[in-house]
N, C-alpha and C. Protein backbone atom coordinates (compact mmCIF):
# COMPACT_ATOMS: atom_id res chain seq x y z
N UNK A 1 113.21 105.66 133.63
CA UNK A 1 112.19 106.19 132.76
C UNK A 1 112.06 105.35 131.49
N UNK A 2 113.08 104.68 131.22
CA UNK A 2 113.11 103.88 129.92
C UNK A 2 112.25 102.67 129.70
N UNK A 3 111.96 102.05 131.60
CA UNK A 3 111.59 100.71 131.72
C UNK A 3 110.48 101.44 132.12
N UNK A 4 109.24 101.92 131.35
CA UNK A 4 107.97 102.52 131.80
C UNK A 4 107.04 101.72 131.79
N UNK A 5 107.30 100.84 130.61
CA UNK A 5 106.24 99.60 130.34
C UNK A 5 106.41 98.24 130.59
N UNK A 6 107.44 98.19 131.82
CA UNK A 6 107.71 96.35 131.49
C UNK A 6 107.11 96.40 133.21
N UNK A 7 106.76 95.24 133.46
CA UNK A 7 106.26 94.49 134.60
C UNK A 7 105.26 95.12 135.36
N UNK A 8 105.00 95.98 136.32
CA UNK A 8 103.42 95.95 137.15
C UNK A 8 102.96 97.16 136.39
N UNK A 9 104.12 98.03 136.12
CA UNK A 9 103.29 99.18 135.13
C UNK A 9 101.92 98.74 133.95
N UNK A 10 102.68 97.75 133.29
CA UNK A 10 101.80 97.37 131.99
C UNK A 10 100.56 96.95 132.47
N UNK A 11 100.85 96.32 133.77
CA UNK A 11 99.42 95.61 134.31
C UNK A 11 98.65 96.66 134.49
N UNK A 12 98.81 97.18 135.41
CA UNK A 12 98.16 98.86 135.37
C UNK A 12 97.46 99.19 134.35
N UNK A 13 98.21 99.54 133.38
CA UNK A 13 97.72 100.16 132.57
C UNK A 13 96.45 99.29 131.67
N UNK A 14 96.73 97.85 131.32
CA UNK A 14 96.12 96.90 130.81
C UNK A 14 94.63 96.90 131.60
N UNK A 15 94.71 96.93 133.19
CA UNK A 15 93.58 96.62 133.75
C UNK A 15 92.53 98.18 133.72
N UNK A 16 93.42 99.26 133.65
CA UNK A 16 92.81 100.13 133.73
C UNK A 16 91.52 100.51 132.44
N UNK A 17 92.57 99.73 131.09
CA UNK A 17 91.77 100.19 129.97
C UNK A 17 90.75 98.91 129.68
N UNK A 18 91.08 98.40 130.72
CA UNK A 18 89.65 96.86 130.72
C UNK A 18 88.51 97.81 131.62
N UNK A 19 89.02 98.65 132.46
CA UNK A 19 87.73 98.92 133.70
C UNK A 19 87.14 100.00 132.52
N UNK A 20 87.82 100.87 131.84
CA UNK A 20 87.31 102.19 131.06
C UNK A 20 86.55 101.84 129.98
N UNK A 21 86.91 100.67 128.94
CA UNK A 21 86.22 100.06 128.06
C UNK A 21 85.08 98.94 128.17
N UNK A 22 85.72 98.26 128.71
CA UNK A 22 85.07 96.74 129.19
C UNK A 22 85.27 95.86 128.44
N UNK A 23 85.12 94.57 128.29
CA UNK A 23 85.59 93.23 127.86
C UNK A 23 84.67 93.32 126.64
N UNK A 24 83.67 93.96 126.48
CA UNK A 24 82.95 93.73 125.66
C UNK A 24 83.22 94.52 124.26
N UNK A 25 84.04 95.22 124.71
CA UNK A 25 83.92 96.68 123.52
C UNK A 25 85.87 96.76 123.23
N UNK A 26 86.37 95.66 123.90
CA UNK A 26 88.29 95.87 123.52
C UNK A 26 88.23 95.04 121.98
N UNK A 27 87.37 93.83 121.99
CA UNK A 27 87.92 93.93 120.01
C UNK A 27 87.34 94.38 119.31
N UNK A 28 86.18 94.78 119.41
CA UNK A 28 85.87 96.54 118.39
C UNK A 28 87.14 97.24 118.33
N UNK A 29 87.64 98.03 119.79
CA UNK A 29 88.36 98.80 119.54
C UNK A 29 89.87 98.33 118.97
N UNK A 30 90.22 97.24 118.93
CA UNK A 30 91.51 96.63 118.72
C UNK A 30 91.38 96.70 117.28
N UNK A 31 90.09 96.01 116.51
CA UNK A 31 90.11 96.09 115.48
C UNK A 31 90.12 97.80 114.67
N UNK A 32 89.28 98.35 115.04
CA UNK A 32 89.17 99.68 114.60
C UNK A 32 90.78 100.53 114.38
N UNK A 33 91.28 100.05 115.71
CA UNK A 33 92.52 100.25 115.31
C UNK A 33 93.60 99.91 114.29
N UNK A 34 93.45 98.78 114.14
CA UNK A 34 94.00 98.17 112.99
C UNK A 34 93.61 98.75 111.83
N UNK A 35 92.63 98.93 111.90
CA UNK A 35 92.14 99.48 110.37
C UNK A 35 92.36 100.76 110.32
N UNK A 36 92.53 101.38 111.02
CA UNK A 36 92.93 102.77 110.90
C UNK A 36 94.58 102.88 110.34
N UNK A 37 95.28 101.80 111.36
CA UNK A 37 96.69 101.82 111.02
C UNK A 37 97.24 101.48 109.75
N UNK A 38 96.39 100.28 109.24
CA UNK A 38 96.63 99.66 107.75
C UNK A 38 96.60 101.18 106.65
N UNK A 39 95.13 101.63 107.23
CA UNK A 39 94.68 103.07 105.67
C UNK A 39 95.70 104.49 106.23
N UNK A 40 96.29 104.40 107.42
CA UNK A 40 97.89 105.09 107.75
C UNK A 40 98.62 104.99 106.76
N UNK A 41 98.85 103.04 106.94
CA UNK A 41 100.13 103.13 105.82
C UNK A 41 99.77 103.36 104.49
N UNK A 42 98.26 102.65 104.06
CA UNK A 42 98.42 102.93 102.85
C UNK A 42 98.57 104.38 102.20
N UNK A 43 98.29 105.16 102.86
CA UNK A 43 97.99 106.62 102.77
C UNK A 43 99.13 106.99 102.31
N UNK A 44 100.48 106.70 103.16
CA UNK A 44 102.01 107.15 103.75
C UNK A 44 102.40 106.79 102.28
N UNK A 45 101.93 105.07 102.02
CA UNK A 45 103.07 104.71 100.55
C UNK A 45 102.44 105.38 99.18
N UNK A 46 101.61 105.47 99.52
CA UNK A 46 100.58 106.59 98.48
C UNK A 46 101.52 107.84 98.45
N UNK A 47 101.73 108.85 99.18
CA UNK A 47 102.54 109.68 99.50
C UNK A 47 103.94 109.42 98.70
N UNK A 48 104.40 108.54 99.13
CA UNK A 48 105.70 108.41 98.86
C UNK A 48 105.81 107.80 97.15
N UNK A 49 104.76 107.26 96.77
CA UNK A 49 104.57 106.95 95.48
C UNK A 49 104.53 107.89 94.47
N UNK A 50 103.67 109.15 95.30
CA UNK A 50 103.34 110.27 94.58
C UNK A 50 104.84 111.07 94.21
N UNK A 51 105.13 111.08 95.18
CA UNK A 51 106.70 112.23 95.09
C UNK A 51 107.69 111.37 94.48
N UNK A 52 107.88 110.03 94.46
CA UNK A 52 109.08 109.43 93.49
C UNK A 52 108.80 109.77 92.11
N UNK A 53 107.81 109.64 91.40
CA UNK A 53 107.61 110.06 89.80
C UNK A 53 107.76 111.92 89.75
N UNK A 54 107.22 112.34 91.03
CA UNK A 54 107.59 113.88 91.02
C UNK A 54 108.61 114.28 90.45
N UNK A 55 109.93 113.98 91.50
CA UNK A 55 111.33 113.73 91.66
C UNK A 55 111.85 113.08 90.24
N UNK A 56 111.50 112.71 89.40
CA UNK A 56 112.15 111.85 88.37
C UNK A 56 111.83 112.99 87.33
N UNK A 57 110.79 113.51 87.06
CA UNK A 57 110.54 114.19 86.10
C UNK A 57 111.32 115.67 86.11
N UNK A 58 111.44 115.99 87.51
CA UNK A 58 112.51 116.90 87.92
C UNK A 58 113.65 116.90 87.77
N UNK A 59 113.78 115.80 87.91
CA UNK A 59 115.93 115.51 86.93
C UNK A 59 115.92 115.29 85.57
N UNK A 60 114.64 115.29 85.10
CA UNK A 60 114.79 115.41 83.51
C UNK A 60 114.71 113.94 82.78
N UNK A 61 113.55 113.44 83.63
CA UNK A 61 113.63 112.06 82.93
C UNK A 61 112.40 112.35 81.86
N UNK A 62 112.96 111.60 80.39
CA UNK A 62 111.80 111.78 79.50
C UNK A 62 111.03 110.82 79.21
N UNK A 63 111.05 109.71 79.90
CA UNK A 63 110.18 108.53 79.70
C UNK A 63 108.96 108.19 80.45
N UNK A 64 107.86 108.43 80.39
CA UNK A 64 106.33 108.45 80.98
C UNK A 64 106.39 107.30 81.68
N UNK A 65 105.75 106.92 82.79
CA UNK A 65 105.75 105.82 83.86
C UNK A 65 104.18 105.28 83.00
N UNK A 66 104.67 104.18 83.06
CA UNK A 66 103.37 102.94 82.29
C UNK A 66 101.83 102.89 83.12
N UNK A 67 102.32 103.60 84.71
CA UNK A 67 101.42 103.38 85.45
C UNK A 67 100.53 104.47 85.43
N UNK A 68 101.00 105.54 84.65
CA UNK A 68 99.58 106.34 84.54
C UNK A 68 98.99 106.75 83.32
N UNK A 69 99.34 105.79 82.13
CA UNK A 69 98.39 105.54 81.12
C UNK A 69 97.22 105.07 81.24
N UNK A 70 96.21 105.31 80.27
CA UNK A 70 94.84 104.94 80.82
C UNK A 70 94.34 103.22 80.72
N UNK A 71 95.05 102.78 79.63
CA UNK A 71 95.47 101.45 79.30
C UNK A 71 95.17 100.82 80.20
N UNK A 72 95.58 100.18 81.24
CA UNK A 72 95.55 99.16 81.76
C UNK A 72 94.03 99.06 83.06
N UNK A 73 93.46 100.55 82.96
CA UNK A 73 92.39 100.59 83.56
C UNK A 73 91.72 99.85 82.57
N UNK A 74 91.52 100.13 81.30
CA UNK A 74 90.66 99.80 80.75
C UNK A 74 90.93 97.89 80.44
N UNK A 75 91.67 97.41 80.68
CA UNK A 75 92.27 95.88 80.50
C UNK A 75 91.47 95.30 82.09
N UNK A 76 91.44 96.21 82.89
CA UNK A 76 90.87 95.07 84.12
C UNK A 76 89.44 95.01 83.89
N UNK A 77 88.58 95.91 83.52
CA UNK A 77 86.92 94.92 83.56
C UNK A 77 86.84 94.25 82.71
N UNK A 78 87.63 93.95 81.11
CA UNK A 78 87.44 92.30 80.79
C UNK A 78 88.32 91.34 81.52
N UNK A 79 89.11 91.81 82.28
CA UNK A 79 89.91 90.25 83.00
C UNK A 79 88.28 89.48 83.65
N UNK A 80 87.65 91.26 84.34
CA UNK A 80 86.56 90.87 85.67
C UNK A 80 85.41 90.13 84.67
N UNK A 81 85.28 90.07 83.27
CA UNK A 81 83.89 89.83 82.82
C UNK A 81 84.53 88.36 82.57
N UNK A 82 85.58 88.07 82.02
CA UNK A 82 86.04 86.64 81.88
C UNK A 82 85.64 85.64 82.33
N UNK A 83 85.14 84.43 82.34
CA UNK A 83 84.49 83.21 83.20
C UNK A 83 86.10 82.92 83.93
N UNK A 84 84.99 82.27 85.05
CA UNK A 84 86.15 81.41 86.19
C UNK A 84 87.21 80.40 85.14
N UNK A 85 88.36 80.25 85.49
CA UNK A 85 89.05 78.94 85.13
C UNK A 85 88.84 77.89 85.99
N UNK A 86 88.67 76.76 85.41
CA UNK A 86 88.70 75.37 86.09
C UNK A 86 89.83 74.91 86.32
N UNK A 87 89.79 74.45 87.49
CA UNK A 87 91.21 73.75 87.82
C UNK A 87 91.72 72.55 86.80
């Protein structure tokens, strides 16, 4: 049961999702996938970003995280209005 996916199985399965999709429509779907998986993770470390500052303020930390002052929002649209640098 362990070896489910190695040798004629995979073929199987590979040819089957060529006859159900077709050649034409597997890197749409390959890609779509990807992109779904990437905004997964980002979602997940989002998550986990959220609950570490949770957790800190809960043990009694008294020092504010830099990252959610309003400050540095306001510092990126003059980086963006800045002219290009020349090499």
């Amino acid at each position: 049961m362990g070896n489910l996916f190695a040798g004629p199985h995979l073929w199987i399965i590979l040819i089957i999702i060529l006859l159900l999709f077709g050649a034409a429509k597997l890197p749409a779907l390959a890609k779509s996938l990807g992109q779904s998986a990437r905004v997964f993770k980002g979602e997940m470390k989002a998550m986990k970003e959220d609950d570490a500052p949770a957790g800190d303020t809960a043990a009694g930390a008294t020092d504010a995280p830099a990252t959610g002052s309003t400050a540095p929002a306001a510092e990126k649209p003059s980086e963006q209005d800045a002219p290009p640098r020349s090499a």
